[in-house]
Structures are given as C-alpha cells and as structure tokens.
Protein backbone atom coordinates (compact mmCIF):
# COMPACT_ATOMS: atom_id res chain seq x y z
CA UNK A 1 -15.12 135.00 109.02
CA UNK A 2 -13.16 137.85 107.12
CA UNK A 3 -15.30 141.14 106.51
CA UNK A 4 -13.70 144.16 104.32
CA UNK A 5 -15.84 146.76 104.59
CA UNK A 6 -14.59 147.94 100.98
CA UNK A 7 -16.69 145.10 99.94
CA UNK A 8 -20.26 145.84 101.79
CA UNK A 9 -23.16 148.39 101.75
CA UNK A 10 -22.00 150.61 104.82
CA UNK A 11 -25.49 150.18 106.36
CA UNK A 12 -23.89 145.96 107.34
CA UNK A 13 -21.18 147.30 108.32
CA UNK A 14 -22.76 149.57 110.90
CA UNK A 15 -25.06 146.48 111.97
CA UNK A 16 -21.22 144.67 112.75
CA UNK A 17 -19.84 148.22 114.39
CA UNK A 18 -23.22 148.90 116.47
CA UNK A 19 -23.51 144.94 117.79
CA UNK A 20 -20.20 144.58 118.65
CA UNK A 21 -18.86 147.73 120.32
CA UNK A 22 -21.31 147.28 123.32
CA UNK A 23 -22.28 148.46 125.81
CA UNK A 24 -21.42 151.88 124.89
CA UNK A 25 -22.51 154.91 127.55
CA UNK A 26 -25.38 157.40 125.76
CA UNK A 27 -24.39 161.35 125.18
CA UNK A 28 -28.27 163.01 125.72
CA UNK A 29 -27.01 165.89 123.90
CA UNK A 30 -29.00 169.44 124.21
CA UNK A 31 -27.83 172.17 122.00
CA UNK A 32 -29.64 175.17 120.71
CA UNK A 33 -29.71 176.82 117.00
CA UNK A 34 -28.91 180.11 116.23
CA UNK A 35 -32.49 181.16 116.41
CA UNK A 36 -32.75 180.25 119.80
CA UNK A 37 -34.58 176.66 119.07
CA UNK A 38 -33.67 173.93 121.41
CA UNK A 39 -33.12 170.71 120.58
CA UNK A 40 -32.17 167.26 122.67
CA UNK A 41 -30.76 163.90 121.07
CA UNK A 42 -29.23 160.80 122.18
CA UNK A 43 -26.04 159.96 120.68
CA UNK A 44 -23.92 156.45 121.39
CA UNK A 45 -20.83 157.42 120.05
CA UNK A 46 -19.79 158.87 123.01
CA UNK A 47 -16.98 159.00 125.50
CA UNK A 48 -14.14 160.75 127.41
CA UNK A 49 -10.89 162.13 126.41
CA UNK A 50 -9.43 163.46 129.35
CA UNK A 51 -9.32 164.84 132.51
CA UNK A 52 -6.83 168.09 132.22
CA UNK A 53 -8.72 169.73 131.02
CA UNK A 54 -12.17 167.99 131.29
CA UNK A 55 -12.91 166.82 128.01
CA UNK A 56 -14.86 164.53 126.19
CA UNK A 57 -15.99 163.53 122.89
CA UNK A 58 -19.13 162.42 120.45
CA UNK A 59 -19.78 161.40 117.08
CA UNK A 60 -22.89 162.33 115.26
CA UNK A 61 -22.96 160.62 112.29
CA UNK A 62 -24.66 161.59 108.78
CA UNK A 63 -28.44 160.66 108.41
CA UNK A 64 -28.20 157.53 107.03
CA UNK A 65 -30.71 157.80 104.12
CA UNK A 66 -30.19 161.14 103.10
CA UNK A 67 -25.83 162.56 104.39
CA UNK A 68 -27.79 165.41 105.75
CA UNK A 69 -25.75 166.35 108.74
CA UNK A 70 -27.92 166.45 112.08
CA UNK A 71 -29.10 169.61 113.85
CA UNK A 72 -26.64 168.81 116.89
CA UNK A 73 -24.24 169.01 114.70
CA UNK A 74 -25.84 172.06 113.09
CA UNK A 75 -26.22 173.85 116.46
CA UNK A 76 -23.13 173.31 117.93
CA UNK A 77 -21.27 174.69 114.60
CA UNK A 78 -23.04 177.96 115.35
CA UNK A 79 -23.28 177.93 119.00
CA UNK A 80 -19.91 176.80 119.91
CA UNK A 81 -21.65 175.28 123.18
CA UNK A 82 -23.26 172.26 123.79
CA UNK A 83 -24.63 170.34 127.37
CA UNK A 84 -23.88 166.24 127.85
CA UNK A 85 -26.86 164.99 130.22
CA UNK A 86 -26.45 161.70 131.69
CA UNK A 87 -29.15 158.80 130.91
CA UNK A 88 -30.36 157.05 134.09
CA UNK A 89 -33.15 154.39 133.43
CA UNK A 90 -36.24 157.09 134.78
CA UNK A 91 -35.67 158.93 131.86
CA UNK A 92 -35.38 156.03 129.00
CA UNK A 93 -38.30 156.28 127.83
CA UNK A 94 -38.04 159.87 126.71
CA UNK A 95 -34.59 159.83 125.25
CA UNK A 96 -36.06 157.82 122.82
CA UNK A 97 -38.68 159.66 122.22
CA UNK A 98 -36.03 162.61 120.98
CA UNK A 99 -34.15 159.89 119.03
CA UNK A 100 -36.65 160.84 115.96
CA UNK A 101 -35.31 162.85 112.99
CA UNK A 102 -37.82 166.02 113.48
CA UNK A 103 -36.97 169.01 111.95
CA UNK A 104 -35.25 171.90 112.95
CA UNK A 105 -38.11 174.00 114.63
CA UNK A 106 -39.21 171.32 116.94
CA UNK A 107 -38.58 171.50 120.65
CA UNK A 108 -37.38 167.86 121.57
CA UNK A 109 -37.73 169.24 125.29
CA UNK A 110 -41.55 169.56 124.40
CA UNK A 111 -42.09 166.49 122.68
CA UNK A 112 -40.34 164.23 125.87
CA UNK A 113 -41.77 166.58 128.55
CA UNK A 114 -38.58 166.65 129.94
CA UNK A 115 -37.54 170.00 132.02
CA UNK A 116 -35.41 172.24 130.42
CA UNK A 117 -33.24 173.82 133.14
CA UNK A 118 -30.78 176.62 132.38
CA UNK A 119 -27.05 176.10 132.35
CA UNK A 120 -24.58 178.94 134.17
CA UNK A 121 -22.23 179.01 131.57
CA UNK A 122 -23.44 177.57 128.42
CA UNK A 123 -26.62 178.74 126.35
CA UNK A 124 -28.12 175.56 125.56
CA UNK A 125 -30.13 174.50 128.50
CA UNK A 126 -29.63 170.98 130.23
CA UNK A 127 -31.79 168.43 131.40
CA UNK A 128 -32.88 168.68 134.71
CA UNK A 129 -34.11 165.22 135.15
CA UNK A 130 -30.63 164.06 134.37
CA UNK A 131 -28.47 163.55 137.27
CA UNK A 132 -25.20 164.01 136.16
CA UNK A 133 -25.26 166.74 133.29
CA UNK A 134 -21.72 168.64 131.73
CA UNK A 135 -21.96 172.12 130.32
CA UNK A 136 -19.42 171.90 127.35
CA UNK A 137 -17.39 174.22 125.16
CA UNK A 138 -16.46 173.34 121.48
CA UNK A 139 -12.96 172.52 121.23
CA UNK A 140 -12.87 171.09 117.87
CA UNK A 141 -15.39 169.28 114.72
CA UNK A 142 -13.25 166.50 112.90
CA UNK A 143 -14.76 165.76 109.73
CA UNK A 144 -15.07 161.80 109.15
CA UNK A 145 -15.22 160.20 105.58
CA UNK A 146 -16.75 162.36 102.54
CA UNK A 147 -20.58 164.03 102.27
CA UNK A 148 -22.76 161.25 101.83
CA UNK A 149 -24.76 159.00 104.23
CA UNK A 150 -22.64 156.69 106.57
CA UNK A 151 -19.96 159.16 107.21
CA UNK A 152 -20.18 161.23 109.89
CA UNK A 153 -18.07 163.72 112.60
CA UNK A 154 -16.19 163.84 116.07
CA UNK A 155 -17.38 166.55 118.17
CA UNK A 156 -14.89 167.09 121.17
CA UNK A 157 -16.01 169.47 123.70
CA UNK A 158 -14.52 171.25 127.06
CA UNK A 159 -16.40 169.90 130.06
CA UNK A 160 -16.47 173.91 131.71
CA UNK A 161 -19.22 172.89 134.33
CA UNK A 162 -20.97 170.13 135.97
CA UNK A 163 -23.85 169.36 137.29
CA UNK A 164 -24.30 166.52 139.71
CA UNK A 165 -26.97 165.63 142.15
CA UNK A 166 -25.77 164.87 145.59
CA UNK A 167 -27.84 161.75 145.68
CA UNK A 168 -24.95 160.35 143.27
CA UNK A 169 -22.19 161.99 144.84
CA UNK A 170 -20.36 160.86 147.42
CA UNK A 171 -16.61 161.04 148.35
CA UNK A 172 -15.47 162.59 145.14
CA UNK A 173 -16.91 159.44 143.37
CA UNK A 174 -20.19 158.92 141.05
CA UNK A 175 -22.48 156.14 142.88
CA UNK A 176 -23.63 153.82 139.91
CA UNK A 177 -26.12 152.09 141.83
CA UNK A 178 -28.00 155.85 142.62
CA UNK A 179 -27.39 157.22 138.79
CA UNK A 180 -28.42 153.54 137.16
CA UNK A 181 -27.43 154.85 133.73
CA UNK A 182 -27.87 153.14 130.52
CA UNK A 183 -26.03 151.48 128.42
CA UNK A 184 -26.68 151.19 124.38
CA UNK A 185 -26.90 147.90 122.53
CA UNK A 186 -27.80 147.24 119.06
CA UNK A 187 -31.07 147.65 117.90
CA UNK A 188 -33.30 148.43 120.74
CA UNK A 189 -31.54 147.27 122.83
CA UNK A 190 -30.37 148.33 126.08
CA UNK A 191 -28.06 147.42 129.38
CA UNK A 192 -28.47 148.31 132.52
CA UNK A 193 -25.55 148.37 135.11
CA UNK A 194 -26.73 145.81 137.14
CA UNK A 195 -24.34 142.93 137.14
CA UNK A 196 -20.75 144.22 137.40
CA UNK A 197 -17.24 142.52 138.65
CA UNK A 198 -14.23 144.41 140.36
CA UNK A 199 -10.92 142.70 138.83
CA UNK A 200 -7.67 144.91 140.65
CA UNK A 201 -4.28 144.98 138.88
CA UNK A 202 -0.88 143.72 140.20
CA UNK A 203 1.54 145.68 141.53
CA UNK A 204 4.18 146.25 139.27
CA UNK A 205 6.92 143.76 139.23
CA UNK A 206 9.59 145.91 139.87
CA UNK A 207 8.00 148.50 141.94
CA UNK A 208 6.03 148.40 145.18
CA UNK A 209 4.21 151.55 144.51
CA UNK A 210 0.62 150.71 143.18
CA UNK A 211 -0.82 151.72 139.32
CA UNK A 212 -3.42 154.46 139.74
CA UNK A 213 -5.89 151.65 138.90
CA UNK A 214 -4.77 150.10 142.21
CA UNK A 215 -5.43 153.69 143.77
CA UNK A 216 -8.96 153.31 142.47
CA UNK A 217 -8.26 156.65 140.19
CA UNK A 218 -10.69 155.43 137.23
C-alpha cells in the first residue's frame, strides 16, 4: 500500500503517524500562564536532542477540531519556562485525567490530585510524584504547517535542572525497572517496559577501540 497524505483528511493520516511511531516516551508537561494558573498535560511527541547542553524537545500539536493552539503552548510563549515530569505506571491514571481540553483557568494539578512541588529554577512547579522530573528553559518554538487544525509546533527546551529520586539512580544511570515509565501507543493504548533485549555493536572493523554504544554511553 501507497499513502500520500496530499490525498487524505489529516485526521487518517495521524491514525497511520500515531500507530506506527510506537512506543513513543510521554512529556507530562507542567507550565504556568502569565496569571500565575498552572496547568499539567501529557504530550507524546516527545524526545531528546542532546546532551551539551541538556536539551530536549516536544511537539504540541493544534487542537484537532478547532487549530486553537494549546495552553502549554500558550504558557510557555509567555513564561519562557516549562518542567518535563517523567510518567511511571503509579501515576497513569492521572496523566490521563489532565489529557482533557479544559480551559485555561483550571488547575490540572487539582483535577489529578497530583502534588505540585516547586522547582529551584523554573516558575512552573513540577510533579512531585514523578520520579525523574527536568526543569527546562525555552530555547526555541518552530512553527509547523499553517493555522488550522492538524498542524502543530516543536517546543525545544534547555534541561537547566533535574530532579531524580535516588530510588532510580544508581551509578550515574536511570534504573528502568525502579522508574517503570510508560510508553504511548495508539489509541488508549499503552506499553510498559517490561520485556526488553540488550543487542551490543561490533567493534569497528578497522579499529579496536569500542563505539560509545559498546561503552554503554546511551
């Protein structure tokens, strides 16, 4: 099968994007607007860009039935500052629950329960049942496609801070099997990392000196 998305309604060819580009790690985003409302949302557009300096990225798209852009998005523009909190399986259920379009003035800390901790160097406050959270500093907003609904933006942030409970921490490495974070499917769906294989690169050919893979860097 040949798909050009020129020819479909965007909304298929997110169904294609969302199913296929799995499992993808979850960005619980907390921000805070310029009139000092919090807000928390889930985003699965999410990954790192590099280590020097720390810095990742996210992409909150358009609402899909309306191009409004989301109050994240909102928040951050005016802020500048934004905190990524971790998702470990205890706290599923009430990501989701801030996965709802609510408007502006609600506290998505309020309606999951969840704790809202205060960062050191960032307004927005973090989670504090996360276990691995990073306070972040706008670097840049790429704009994505034009104004209305399936377009969306890339939010790439400066990891200035993080937060990381020692019950995860050991060596200078994250232990997966003591964060158990989720993964994002389609639908709702999720993936949990439970069932995981170590495959080790070759030495190079010509070389006797190990990748950094080999090292164990990533």
């Amino acid at each position: 099968m040949i798909i050009d998305p020129k020819d479909h309604f965007f909304g298929d060819i997110h169904k294609i994007m969302v199913g296929s580009i799995v499992p993808r790690p979850i960005a619980f985003i907390s921000s805070i607007s310029k009139d000092g409302v919090p807000n928390l949302a889930p985003f699965s557009y999410f990954n790192g860009v590099c280590s020097n300096p720390p810095t990742i990225m996210f992409a909150p798209g358009r609402r899909g039935y309306d191009g409004i852009s989301k109050d994240t998005l909102n928040n951050i523009r005016a802020t500048e500052q934004f905190v990524v909190n971790i998702v470990s399986e205890d706290i599923a259920d009430q990501m989701v629950a801030c996965s709802t379009d609510y408007e502006p003035e609600v506290d998505e800390f309020k309606i999951s329960s969840l704790k809202a901790v205060p960062s050191q160097k960032v307004s927005p406050p973090r989670v504090g049942e996360s276990k691995v959270s990073f306070e972040c500093k706008l670097n840049q907003i790429v704009k994505i496609g034009g104004d209305g609904p399936g377009s969306g933006f890339v939010v790439i942030g400066t990891i200035v801070l993080f937060h990381i409970n020692d019950e995860v921490y050991s060596d200078g490495r994250i232990l997966l099997d003591e964060l158990r974070p989720l993964g994002r499917l389609a639908g709702n769906w999720y993936t949990r990392i439970t069932d995981t294989l170590k495959i080790v690169r070759q030495v190079k050919p010509d070389s006797s000196t190990p990748l950094a893979s080999d090292r164990e860097k990533d």
